[in-house]
C-alpha atoms as a PDB file:
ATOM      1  CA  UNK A   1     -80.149 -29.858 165.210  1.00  0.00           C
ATOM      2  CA  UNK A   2     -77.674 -31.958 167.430  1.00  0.00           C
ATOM      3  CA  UNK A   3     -74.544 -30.371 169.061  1.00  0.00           C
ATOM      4  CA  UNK A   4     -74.224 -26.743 169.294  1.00  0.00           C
ATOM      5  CA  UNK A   5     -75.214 -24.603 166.328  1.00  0.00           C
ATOM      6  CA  UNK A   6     -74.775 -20.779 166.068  1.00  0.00           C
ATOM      7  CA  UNK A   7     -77.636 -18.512 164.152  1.00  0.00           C
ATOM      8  CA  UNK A   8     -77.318 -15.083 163.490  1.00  0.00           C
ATOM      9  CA  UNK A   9     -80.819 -13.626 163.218  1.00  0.00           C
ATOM     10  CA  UNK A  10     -79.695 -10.263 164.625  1.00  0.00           C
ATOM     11  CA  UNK A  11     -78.939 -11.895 167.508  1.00  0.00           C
ATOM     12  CA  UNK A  12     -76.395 -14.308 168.122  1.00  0.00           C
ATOM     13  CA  UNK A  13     -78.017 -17.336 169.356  1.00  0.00           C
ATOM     14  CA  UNK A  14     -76.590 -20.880 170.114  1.00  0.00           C
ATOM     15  CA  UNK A  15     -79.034 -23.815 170.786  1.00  0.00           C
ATOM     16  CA  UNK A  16     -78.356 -27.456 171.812  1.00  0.00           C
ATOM     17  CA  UNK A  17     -81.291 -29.640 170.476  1.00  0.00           C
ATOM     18  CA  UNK A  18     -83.170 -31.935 173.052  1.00  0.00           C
ATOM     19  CA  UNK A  19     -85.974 -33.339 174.033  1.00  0.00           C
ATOM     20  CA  UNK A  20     -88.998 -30.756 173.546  1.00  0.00           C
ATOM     21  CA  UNK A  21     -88.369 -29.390 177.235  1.00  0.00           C
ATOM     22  CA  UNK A  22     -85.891 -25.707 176.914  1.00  0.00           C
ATOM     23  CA  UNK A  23     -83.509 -24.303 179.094  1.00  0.00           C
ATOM     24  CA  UNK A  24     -82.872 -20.783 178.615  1.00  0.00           C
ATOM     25  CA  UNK A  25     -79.791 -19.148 180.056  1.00  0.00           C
ATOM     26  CA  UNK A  26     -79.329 -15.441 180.103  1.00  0.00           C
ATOM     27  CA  UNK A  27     -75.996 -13.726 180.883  1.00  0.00           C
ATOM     28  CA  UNK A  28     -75.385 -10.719 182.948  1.00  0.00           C
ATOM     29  CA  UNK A  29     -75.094  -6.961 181.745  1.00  0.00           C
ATOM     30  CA  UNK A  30     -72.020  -6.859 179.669  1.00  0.00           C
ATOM     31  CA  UNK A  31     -71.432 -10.817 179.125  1.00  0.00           C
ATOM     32  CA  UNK A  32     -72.898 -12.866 176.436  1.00  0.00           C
ATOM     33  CA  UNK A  33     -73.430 -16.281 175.657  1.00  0.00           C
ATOM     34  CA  UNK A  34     -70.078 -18.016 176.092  1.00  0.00           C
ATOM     35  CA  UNK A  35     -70.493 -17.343 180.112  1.00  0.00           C
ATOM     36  CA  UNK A  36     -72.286 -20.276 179.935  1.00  0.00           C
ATOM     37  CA  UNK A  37     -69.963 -22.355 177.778  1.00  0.00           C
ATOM     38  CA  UNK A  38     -68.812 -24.805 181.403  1.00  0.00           C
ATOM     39  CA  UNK A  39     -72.451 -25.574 181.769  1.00  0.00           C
ATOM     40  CA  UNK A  40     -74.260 -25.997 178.831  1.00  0.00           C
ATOM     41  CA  UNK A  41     -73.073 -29.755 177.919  1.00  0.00           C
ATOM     42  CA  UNK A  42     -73.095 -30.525 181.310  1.00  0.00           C
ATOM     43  CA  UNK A  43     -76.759 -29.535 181.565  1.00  0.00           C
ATOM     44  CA  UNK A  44     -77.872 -30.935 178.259  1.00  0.00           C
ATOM     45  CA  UNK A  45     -77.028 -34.522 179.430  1.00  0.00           C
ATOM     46  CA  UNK A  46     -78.069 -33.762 182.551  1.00  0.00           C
ATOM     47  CA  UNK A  47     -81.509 -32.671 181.484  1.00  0.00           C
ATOM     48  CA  UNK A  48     -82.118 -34.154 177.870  1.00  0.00           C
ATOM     49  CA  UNK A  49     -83.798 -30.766 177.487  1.00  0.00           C
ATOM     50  CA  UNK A  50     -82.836 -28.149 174.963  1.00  0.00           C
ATOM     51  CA  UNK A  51     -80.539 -25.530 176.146  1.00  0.00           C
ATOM     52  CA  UNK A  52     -80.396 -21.840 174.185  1.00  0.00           C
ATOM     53  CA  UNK A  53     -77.485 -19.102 175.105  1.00  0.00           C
ATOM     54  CA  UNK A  54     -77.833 -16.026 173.126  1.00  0.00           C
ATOM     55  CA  UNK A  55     -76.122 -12.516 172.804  1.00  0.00           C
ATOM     56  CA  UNK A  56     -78.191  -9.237 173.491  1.00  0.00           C
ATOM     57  CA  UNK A  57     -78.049  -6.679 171.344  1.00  0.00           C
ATOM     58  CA  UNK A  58     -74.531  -5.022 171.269  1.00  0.00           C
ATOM     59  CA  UNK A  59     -73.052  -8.017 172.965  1.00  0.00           C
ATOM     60  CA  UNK A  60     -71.159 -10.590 171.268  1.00  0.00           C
ATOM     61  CA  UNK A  61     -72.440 -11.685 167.444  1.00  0.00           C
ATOM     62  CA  UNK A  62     -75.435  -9.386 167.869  1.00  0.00           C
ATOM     63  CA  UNK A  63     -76.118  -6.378 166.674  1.00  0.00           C
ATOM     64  CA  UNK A  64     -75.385  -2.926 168.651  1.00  0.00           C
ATOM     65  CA  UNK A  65     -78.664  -0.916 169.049  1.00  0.00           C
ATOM     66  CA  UNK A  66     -78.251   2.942 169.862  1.00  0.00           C
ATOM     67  CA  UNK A  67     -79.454   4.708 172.732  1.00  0.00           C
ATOM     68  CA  UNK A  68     -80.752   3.863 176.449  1.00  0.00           C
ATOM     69  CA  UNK A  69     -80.642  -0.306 177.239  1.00  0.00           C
ATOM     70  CA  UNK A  70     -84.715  -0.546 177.589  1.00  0.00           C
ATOM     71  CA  UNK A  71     -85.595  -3.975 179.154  1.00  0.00           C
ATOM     72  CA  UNK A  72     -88.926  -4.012 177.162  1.00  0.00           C
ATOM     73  CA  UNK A  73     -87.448  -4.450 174.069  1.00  0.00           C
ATOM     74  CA  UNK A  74     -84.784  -7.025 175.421  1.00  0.00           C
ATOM     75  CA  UNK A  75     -88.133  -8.934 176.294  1.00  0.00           C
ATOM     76  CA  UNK A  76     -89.024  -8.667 172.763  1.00  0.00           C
ATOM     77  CA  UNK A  77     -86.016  -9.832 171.645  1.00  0.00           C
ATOM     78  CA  UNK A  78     -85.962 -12.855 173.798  1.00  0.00           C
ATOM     79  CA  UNK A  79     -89.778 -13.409 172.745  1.00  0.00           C
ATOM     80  CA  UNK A  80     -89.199 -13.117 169.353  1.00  0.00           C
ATOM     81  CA  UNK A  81     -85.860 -15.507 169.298  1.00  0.00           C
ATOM     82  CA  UNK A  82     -88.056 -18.050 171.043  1.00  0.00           C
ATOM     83  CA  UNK A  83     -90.832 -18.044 168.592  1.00  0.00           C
ATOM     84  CA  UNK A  84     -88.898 -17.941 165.825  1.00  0.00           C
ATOM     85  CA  UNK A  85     -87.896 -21.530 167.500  1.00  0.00           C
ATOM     86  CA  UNK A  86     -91.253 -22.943 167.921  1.00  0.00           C
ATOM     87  CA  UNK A  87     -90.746 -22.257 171.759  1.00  0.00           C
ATOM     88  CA  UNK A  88     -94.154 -20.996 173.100  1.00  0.00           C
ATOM     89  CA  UNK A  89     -94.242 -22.809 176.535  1.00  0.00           C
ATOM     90  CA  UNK A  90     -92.236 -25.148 178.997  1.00  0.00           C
ATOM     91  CA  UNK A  91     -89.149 -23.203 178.893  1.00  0.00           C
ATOM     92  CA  UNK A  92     -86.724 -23.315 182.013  1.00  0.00           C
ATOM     93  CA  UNK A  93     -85.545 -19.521 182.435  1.00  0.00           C
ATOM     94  CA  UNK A  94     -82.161 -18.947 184.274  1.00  0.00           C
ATOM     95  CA  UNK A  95     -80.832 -15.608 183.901  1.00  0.00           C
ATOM     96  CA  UNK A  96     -77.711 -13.633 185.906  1.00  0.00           C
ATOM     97  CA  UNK A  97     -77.224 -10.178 187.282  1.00  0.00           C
ATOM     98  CA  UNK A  98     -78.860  -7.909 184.767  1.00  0.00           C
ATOM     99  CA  UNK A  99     -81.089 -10.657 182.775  1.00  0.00           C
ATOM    100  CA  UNK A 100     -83.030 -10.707 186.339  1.00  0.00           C
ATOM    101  CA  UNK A 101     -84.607  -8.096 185.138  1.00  0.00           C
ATOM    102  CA  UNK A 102     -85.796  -9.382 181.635  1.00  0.00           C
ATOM    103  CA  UNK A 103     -86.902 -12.073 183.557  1.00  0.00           C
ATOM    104  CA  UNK A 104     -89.003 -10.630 185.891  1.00  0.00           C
ATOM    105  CA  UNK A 105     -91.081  -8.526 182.728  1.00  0.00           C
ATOM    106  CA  UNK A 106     -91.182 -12.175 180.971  1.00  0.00           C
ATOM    107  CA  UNK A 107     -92.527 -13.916 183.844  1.00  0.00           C
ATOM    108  CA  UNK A 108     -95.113 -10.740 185.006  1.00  0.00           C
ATOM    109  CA  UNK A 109     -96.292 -10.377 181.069  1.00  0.00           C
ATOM    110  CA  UNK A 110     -96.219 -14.060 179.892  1.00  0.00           C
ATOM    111  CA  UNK A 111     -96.647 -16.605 182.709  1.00  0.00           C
ATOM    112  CA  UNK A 112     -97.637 -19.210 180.318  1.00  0.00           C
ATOM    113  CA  UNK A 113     -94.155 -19.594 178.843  1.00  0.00           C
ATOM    114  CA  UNK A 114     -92.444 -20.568 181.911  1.00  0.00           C
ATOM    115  CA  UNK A 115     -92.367 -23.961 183.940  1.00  0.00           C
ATOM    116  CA  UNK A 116     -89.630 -22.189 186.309  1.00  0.00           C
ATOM    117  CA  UNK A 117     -86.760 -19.957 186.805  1.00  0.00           C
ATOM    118  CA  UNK A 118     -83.397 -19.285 187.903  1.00  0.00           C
ATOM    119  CA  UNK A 119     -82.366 -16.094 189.250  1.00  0.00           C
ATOM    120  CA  UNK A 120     -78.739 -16.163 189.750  1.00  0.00           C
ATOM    121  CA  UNK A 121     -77.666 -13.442 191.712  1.00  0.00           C
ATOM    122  CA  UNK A 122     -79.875 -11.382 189.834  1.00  0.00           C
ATOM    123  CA  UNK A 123     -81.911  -7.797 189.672  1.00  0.00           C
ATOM    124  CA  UNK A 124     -84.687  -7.928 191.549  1.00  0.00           C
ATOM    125  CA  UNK A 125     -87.919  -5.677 191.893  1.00  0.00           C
ATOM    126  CA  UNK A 126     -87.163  -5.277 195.869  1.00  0.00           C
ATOM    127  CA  UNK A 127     -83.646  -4.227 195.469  1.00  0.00           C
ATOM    128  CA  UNK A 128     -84.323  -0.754 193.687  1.00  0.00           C
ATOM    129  CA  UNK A 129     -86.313   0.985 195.994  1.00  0.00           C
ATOM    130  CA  UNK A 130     -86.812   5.657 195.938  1.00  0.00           C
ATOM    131  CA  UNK A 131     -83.786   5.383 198.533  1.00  0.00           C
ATOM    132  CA  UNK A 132     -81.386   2.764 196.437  1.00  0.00           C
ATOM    133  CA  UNK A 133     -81.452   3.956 193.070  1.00  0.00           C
ATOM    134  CA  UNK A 134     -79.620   7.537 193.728  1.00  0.00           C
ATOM    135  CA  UNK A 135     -77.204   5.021 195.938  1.00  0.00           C
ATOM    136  CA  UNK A 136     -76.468   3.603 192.214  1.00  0.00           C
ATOM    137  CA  UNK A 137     -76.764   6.312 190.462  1.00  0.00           C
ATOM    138  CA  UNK A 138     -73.921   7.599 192.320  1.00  0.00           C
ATOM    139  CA  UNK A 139     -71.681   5.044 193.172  1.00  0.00           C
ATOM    140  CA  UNK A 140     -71.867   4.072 189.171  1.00  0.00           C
ATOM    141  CA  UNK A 141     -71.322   7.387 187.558  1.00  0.00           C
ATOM    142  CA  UNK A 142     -66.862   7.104 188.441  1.00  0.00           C
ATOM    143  CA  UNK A 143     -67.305   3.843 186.168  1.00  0.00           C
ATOM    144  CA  UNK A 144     -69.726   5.135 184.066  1.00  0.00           C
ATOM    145  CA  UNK A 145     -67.184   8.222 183.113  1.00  0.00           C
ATOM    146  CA  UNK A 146     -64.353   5.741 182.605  1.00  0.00           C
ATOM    147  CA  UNK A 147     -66.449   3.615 180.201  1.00  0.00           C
ATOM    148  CA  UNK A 148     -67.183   6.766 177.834  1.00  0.00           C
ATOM    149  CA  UNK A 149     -63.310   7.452 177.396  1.00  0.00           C
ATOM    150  CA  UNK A 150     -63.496   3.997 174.896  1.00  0.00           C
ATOM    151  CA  UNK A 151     -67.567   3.617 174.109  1.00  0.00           C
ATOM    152  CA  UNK A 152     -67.172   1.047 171.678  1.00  0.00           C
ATOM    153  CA  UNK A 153     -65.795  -1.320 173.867  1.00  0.00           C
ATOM    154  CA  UNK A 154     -68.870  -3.710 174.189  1.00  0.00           C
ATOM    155  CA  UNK A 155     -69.120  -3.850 177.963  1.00  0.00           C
ATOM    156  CA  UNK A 156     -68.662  -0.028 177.911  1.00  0.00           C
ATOM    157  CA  UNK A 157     -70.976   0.420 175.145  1.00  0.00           C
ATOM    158  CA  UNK A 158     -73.285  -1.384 177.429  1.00  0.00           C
ATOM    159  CA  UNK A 159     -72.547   0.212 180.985  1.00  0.00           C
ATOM    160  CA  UNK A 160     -72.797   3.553 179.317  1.00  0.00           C
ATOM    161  CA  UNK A 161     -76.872   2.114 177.601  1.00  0.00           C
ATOM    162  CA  UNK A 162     -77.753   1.099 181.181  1.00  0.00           C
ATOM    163  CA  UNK A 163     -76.661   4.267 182.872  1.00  0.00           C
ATOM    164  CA  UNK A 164     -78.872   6.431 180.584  1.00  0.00           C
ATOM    165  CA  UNK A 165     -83.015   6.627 182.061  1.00  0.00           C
ATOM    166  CA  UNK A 166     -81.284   4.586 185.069  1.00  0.00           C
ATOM    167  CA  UNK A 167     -83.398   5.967 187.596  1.00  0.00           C
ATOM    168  CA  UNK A 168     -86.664   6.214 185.584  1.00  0.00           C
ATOM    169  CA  UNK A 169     -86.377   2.499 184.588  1.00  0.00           C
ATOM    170  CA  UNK A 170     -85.858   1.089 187.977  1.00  0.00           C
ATOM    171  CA  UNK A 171     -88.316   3.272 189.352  1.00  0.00           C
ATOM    172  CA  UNK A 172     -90.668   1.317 186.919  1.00  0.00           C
ATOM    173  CA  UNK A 173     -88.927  -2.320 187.333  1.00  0.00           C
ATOM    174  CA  UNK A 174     -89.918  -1.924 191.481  1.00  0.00           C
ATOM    175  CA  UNK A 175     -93.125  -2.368 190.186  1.00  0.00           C
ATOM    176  CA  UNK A 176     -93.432  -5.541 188.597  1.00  0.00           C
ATOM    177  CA  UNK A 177     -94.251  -8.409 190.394  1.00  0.00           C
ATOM    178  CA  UNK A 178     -93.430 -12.267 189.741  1.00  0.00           C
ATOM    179  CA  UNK A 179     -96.413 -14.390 188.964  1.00  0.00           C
ATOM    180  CA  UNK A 180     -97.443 -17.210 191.537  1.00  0.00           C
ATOM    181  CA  UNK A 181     -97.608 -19.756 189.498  1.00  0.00           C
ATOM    182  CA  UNK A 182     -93.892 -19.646 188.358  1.00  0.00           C
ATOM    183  CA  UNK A 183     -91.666 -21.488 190.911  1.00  0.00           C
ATOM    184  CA  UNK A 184     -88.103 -19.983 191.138  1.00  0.00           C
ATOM    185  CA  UNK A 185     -84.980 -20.373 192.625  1.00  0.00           C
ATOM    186  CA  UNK A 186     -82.988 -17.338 193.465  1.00  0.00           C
ATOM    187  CA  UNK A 187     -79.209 -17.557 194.101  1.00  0.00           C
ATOM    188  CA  UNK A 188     -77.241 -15.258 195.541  1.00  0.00           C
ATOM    189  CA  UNK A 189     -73.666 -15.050 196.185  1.00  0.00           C
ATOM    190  CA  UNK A 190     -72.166 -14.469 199.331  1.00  0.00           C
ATOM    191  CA  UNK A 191     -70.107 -11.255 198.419  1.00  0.00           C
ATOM    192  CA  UNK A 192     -72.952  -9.742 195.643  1.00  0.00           C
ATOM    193  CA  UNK A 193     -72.338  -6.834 193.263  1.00  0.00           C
ATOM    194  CA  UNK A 194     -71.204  -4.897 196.200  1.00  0.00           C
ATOM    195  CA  UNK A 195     -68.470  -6.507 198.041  1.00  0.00           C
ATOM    196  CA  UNK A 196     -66.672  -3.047 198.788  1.00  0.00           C
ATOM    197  CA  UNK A 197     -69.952  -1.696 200.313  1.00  0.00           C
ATOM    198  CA  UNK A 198     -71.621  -3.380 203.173  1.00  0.00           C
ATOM    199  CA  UNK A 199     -74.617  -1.694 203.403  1.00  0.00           C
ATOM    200  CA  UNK A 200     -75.579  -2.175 199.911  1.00  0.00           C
ATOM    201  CA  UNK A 201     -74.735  -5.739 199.744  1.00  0.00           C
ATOM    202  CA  UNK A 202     -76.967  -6.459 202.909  1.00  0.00           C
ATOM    203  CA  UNK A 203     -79.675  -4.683 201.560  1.00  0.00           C
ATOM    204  CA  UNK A 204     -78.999  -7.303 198.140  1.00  0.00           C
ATOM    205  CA  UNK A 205     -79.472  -9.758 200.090  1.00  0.00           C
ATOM    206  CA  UNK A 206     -82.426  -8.706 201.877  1.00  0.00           C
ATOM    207  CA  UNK A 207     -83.990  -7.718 198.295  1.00  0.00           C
ATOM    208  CA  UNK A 208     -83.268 -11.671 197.730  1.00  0.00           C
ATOM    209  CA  UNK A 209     -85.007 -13.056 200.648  1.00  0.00           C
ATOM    210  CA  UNK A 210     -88.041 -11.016 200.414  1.00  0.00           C
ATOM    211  CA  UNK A 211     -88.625 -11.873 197.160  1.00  0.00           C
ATOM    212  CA  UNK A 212     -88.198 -15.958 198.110  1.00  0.00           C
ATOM    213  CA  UNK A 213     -90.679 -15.044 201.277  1.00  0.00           C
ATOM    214  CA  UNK A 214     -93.826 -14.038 198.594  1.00  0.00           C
ATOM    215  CA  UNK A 215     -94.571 -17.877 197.711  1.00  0.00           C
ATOM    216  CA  UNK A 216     -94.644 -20.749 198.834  1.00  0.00           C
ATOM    217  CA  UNK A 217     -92.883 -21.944 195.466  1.00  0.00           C
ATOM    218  CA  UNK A 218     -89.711 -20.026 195.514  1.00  0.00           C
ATOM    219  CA  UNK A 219     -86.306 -21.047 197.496  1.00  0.00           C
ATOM    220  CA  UNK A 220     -83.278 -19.078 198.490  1.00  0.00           C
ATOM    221  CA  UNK A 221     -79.812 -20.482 198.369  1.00  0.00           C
ATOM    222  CA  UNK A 222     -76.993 -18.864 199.548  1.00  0.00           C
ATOM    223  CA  UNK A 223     -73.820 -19.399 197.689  1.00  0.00           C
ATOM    224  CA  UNK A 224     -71.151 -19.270 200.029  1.00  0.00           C
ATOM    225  CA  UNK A 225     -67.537 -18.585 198.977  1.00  0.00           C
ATOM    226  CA  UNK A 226     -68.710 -17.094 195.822  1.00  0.00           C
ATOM    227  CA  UNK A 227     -68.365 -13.984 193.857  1.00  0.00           C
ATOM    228  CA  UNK A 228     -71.035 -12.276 191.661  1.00  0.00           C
ATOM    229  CA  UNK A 229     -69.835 -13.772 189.054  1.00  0.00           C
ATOM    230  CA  UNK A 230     -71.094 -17.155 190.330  1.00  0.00           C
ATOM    231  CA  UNK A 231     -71.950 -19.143 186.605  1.00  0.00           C
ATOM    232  CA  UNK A 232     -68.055 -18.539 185.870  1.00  0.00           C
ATOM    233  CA  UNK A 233     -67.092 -18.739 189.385  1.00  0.00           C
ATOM    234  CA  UNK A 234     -69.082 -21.652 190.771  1.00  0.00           C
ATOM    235  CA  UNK A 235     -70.856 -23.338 187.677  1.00  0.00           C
ATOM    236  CA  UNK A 236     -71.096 -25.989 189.441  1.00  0.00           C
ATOM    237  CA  UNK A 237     -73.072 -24.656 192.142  1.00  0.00           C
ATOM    238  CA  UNK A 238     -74.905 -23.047 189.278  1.00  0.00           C
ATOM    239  CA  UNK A 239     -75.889 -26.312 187.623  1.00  0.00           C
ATOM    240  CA  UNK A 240     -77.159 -27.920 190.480  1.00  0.00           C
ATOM    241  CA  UNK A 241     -79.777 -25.434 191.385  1.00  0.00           C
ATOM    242  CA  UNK A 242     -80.518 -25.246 187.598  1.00  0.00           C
ATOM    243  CA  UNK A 243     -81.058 -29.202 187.658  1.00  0.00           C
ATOM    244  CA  UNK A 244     -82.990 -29.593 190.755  1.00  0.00           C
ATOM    245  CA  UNK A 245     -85.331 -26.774 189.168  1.00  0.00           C
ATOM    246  CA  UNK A 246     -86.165 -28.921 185.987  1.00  0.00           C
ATOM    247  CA  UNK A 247     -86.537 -32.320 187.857  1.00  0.00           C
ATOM    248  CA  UNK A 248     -89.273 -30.437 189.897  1.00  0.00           C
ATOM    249  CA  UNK A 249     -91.272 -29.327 187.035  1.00  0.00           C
ATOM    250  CA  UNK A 250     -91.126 -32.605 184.827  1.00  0.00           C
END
């Protein structure tokens, strides 16, 4: 292929053809692939590489699938999308917010598919700790009861799919642990998910930098000046990290 082409395989899925290297990025809970749409050219001639946006399932051109969000079969999803492209190894993951947790399973389960990552602003493993989750539980449930007065709104269709097994799920996602011999980058932005709440954006940020501390082959930058919604906000920013993080590996 050459310049962007859509498929619709059950998931919408736009790839820009390159060079054999792939760039993957994954957008945050309720966004889909057009978050991306002031970086992916950029990055492409940047890069050479092959860059893929897609839409999870209920987001976008994709199909909605009923019931809880379960990262497992996002995974799958992501997996199978990638194989039905030939894609098997050297891919370049950079995901946002909630795609930090796809990540993490895709890095923990299939190390061999990944020459690096970047985590941009994203869920991570330290963050939802026995004392945090009820924290979000909580704090979510006003927005949560807002979202189910219009469900099939997409980003309250998928608020409402994250919300349900919350707890159980992130008691499980604590436990997996990023592979060694993935280098990442893992941004975070100054004011987080939780600029109304210090406490909770400190201990974001803390989550962040003890997950950078575990190996010698992972970096934390601090976005300052920027909001969690930092590929929109800063893509800049966004690109550069994304850029150094391919140069490194090839």
């Amino acid at each position: 292929m050459t310049g962007a082409q859509r498929a619709h395989a059950g998931r919408g899925r736009k790839s820009t053809q390159g060079n054999g290297s792939t760039i993957v990025l994954d957008s945050g809970g309720g966004e889909y692939s057009t978050q991306w749409k002031d970086i992916v050219p950029k990055l492409h001639a940047a890069t050479g590489a092959t860059v893929i946006t897609y839409d999870r399932a209920g987001l976008g051109k994709s199909d909605v699938v009923p019931g809880a969000w379960k990262v497992r079969s996002a995974v799958s999803d992501l997996k199978a999308g990638l194989k039905q492209l030939g894609i098997a190894k050297d891919v370049t993951l950079v995901s946002h917010s909630q795609a930090g947790e796809i990540a993490n399973y895709l890095a923990q389960d299939n190390p061999e598919m990944l020459s690096g990552a970047v985590l941009v602003d994203a869920h991570l493993p330290q963050f939802f700790t026995d004392e945090q989750i009820p924290r979000l539980v909580a704090g979510a449930q006003p927005e949560v009861d807002a979202a189910k007065k219009d469900p099939e709104k997409p980003e309250n269709r998928q608020l409402i799919s994250t919300a349900e097994g919350f707890a159980a799920a992130h008691k499980a996602f604590h436990k997996v642990t990023w592979p060694a011999s993935v280098p990442v980058t893992v941004m975070v932005s100054e004011k987080t998910p939780f600029a109304g709440s210090p406490e909770d954006a400190q201990r974001w940020r803390d989550a962040a930098a003890s997950f950078a501390r575990q190996a010698p082959n992972r970096t934390l930058v601090t976005a300052k000046g920027t909001s969690h919604e930092l590929p929109t906000d800063r893509p800049d920013l966004v690109l550069k990290e994304i850029e150094a993080m391919f140069a490194a590996q090839h």
